[in-house]
C-alpha atoms as a PDB file:
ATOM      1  CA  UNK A   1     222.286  34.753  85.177  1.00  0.00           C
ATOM      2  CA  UNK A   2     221.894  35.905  81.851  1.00  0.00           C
ATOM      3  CA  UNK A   3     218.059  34.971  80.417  1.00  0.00           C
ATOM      4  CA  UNK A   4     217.626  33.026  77.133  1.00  0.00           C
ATOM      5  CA  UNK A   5     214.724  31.368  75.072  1.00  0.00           C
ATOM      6  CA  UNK A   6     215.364  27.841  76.865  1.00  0.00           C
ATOM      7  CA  UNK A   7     214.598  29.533  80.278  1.00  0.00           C
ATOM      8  CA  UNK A   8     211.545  30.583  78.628  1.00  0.00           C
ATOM      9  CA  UNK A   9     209.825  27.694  76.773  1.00  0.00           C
ATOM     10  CA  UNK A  10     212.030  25.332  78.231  1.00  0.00           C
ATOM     11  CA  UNK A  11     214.387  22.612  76.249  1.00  0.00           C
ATOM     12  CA  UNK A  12     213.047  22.905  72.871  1.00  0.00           C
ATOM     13  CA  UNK A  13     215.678  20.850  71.104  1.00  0.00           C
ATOM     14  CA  UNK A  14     214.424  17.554  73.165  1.00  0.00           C
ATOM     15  CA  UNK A  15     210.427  18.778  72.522  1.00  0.00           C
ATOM     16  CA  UNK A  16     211.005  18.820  69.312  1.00  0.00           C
ATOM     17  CA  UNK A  17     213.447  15.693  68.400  1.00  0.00           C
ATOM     18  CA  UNK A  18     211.224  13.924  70.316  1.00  0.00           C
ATOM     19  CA  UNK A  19     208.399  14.621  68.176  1.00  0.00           C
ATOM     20  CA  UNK A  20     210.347  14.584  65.098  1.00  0.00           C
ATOM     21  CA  UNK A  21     210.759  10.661  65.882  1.00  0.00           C
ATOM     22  CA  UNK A  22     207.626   9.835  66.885  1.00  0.00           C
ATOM     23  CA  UNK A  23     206.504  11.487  63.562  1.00  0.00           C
ATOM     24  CA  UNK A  24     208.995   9.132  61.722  1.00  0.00           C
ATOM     25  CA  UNK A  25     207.844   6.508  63.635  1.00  0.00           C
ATOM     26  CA  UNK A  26     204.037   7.085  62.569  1.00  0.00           C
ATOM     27  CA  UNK A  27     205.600   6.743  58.801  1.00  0.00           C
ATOM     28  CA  UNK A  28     205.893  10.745  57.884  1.00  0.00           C
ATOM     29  CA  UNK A  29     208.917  11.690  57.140  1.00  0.00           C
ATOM     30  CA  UNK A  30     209.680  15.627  57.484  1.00  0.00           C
ATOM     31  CA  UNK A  31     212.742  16.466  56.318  1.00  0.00           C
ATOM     32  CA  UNK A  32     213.447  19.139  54.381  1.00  0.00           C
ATOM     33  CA  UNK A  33     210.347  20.550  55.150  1.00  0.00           C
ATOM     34  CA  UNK A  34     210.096  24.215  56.744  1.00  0.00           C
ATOM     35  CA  UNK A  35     209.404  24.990  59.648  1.00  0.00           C
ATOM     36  CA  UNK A  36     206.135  26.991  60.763  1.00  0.00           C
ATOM     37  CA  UNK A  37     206.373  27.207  64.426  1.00  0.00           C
ATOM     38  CA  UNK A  38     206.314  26.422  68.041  1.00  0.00           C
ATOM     39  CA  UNK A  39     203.521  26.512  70.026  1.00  0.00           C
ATOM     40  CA  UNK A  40     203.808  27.285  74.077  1.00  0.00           C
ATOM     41  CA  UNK A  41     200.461  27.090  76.065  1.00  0.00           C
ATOM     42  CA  UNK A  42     200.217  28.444  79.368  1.00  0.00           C
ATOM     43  CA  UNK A  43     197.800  27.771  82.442  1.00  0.00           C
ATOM     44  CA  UNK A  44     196.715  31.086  83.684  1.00  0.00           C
ATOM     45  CA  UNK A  45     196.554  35.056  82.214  1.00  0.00           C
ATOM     46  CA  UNK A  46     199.110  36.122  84.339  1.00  0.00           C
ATOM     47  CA  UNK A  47     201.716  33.682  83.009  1.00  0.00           C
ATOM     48  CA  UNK A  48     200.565  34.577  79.139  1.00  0.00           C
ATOM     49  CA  UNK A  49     201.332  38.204  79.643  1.00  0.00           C
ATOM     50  CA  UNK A  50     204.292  37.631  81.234  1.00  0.00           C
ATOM     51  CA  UNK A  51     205.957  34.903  79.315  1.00  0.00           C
ATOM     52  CA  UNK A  52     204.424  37.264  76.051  1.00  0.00           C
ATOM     53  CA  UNK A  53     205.937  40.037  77.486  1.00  0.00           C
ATOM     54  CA  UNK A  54     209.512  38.235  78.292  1.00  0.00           C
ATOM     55  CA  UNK A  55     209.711  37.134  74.508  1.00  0.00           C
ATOM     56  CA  UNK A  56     209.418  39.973  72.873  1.00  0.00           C
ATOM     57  CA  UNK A  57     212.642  40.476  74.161  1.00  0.00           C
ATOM     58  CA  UNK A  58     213.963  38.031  71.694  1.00  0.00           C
ATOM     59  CA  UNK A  59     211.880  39.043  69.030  1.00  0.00           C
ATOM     60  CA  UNK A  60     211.932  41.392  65.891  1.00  0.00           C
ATOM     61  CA  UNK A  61     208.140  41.308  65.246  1.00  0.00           C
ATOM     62  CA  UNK A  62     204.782  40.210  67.267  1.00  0.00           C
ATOM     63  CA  UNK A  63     201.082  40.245  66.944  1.00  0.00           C
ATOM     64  CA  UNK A  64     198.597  39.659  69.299  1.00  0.00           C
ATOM     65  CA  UNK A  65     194.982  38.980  67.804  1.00  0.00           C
ATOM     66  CA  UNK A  66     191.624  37.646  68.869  1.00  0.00           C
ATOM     67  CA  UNK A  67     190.923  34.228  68.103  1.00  0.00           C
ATOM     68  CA  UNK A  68     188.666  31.648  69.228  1.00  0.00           C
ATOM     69  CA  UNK A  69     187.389  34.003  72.088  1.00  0.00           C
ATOM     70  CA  UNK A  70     190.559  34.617  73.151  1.00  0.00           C
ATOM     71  CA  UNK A  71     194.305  36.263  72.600  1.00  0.00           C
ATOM     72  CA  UNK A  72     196.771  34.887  70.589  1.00  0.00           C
ATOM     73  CA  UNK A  73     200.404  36.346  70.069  1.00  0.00           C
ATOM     74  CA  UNK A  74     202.513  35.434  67.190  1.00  0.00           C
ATOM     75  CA  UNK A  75     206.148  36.012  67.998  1.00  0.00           C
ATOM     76  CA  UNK A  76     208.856  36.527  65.680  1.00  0.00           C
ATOM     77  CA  UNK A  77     212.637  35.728  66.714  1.00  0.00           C
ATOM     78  CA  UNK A  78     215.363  37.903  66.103  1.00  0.00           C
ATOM     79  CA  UNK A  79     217.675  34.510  65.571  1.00  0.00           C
ATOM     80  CA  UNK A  80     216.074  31.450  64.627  1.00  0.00           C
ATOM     81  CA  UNK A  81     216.200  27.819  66.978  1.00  0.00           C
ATOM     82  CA  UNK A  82     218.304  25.731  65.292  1.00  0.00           C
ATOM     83  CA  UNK A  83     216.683  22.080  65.901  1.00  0.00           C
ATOM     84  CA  UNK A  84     218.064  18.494  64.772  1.00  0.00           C
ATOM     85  CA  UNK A  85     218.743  17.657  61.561  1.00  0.00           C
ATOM     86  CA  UNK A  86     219.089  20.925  60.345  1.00  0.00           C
ATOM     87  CA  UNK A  87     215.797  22.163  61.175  1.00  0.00           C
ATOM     88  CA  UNK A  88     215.156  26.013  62.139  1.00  0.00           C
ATOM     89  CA  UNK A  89     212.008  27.700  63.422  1.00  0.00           C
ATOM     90  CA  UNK A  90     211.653  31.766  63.687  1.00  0.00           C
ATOM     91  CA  UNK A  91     208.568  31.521  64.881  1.00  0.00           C
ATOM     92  CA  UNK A  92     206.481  30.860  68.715  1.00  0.00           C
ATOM     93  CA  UNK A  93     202.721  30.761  68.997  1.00  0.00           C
ATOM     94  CA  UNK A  94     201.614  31.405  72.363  1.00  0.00           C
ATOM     95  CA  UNK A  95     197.832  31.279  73.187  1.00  0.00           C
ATOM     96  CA  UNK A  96     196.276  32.537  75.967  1.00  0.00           C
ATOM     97  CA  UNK A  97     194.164  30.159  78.186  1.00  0.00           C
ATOM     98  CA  UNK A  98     190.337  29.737  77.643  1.00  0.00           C
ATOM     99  CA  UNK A  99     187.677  28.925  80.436  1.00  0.00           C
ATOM    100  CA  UNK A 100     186.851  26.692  79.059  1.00  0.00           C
ATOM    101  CA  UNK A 101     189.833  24.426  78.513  1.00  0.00           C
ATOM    102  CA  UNK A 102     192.859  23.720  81.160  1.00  0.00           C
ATOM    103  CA  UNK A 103     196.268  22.898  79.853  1.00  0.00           C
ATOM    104  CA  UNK A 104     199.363  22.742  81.698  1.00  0.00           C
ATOM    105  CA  UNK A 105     201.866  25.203  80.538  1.00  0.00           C
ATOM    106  CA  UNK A 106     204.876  24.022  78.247  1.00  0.00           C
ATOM    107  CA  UNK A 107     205.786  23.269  74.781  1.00  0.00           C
ATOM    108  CA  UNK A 108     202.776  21.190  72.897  1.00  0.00           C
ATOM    109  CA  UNK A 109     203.197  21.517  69.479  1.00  0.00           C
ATOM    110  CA  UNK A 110     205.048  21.806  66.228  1.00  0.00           C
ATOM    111  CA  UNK A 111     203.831  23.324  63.072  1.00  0.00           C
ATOM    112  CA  UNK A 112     205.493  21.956  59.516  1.00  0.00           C
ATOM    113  CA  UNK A 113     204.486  23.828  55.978  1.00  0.00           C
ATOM    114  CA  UNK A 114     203.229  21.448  53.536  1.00  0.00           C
ATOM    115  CA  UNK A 115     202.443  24.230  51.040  1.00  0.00           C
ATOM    116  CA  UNK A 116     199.945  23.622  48.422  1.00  0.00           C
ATOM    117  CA  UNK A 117     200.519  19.670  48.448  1.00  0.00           C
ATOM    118  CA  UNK A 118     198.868  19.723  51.606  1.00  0.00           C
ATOM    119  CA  UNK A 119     195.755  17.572  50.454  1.00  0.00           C
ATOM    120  CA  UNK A 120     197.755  15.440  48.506  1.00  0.00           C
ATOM    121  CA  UNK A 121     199.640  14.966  51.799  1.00  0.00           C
ATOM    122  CA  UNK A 122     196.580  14.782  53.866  1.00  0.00           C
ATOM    123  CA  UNK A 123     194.861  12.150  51.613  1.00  0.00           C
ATOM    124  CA  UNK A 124     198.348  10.013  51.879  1.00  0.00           C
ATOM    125  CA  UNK A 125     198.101   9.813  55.903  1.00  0.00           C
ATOM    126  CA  UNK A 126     194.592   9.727  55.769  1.00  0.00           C
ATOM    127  CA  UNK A 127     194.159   7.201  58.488  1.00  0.00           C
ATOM    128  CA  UNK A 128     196.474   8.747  61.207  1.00  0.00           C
ATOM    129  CA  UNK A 129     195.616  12.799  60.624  1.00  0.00           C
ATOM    130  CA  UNK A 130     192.944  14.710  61.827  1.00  0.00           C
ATOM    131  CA  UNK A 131     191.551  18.208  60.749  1.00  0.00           C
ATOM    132  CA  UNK A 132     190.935  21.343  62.295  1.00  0.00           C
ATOM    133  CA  UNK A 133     189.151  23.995  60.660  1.00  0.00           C
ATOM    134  CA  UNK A 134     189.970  27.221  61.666  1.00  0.00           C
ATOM    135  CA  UNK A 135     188.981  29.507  58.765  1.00  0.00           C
ATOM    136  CA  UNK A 136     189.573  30.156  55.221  1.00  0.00           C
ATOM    137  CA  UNK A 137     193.378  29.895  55.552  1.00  0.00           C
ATOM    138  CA  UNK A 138     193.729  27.632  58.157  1.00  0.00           C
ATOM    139  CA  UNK A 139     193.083  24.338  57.942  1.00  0.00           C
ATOM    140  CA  UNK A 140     195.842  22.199  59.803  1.00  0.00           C
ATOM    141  CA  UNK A 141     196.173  18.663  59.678  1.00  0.00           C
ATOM    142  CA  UNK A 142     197.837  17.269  62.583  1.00  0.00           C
ATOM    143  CA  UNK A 143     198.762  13.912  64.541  1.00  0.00           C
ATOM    144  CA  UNK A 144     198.484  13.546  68.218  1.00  0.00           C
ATOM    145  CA  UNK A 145     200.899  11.649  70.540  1.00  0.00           C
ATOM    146  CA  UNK A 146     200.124   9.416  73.569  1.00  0.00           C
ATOM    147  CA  UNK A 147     201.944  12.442  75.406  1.00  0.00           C
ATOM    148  CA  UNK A 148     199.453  14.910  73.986  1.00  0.00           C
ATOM    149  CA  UNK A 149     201.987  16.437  71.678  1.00  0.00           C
ATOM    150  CA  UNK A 150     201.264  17.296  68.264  1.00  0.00           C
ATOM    151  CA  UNK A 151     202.447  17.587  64.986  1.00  0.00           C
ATOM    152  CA  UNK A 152     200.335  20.003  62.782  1.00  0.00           C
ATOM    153  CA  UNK A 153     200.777  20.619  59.096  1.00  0.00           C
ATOM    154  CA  UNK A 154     200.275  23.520  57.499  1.00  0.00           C
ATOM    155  CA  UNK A 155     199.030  25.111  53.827  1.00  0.00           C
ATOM    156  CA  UNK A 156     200.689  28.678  54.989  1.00  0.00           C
ATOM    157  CA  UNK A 157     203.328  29.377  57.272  1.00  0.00           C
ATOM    158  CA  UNK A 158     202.161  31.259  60.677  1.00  0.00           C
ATOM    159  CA  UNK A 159     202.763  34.605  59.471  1.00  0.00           C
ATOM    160  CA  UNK A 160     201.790  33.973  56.063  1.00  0.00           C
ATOM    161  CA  UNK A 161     197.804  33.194  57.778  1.00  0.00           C
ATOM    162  CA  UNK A 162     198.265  36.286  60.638  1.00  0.00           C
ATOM    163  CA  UNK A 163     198.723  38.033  57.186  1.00  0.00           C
ATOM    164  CA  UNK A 164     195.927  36.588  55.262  1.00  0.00           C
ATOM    165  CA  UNK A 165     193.397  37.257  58.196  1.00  0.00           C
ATOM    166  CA  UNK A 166     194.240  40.703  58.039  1.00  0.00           C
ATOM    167  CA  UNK A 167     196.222  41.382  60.762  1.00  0.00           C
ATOM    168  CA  UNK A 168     199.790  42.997  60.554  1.00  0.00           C
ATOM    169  CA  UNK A 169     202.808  41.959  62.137  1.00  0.00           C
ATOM    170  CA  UNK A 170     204.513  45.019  63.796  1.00  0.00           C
ATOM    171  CA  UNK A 171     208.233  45.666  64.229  1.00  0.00           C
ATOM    172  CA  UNK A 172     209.742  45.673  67.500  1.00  0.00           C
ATOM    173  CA  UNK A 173     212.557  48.250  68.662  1.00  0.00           C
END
């Protein structure tokens, strides 16, 4: 059996129509906006390296950093996921576990670029976003599902804050 992304991260196309309803639902309306990435958590070390090491296969460029006490890799696909309505994504986030958090391993959230109407768009949903404040170039606001999914909006793509941190993106072979 030949191995693809699915197999990976598992049906992405449902994850993420699902959450593009519920986010229509909620009253934001997405479309036409680019997408950032995917995020895939795992349970245990083990499974991070070895679901970071099967992606690479299907990526161009990665970058694993430090963050929060703990590894992060930033994975960039050879061939973007095409998604509903015309929606692509080139990009999965995959965090390794911390002690001090358990999740279960899957698909938990998508990332959206808002660009630099992101406060404008943050003031608009006011009462149904949340902030996270994880440095000088990332400052998410996101909405949380009853199935603990999330939607996260962005300033800067993914790459574009790997790149403002100061980290570099390296080719694969």
């Amino acid at each position: 059996m030949q191995m693809n992304i699915a197999s990976l991260i598992g049906d992405y196309k449902t994850f993420f129509t699902d959450l593009l309803h519920r986010t229509k639902k909620a009253g934001i309306d997405i479309q036409g906006m680019p997408m950032s990435h995917l995020l895939y958590r795992v349970a245990t070390i083990p499974e991070y390296e070895k679901l970071r090491d099967e992606l690479k296969a299907f990526c161009s460029e990665f970058v694993e950093t430090q963050f929060n006490g703990r590894a992060v890799s930033v994975l960039v696909l050879k061939e973007p996921l095409t998604l509903e309505d015309g929606f692509k994504v080139s990009v999965i986030e995959l965090p390794a576990p911390r002690a001090a958090h358990t999740y279960p391993s899957g698909l938990e959230s998508i990332g959206v670029i808002i660009g630099k109407a992101l406060s404008t768009f943050i003031n608009r949903y006011k009462d149904i976003l949340h902030i996270k404040d994880h440095g000088q170039h990332c400052q998410p606001a996101f909405i949380t599902f009853n199935n603990e999914k999330t939607v996260k909006f962005y300033e800067h793509s993914l790459t574009e804050i790997v790149t403002l941190q100061g980290w570099s993106i390296a080719k694969l072979a």
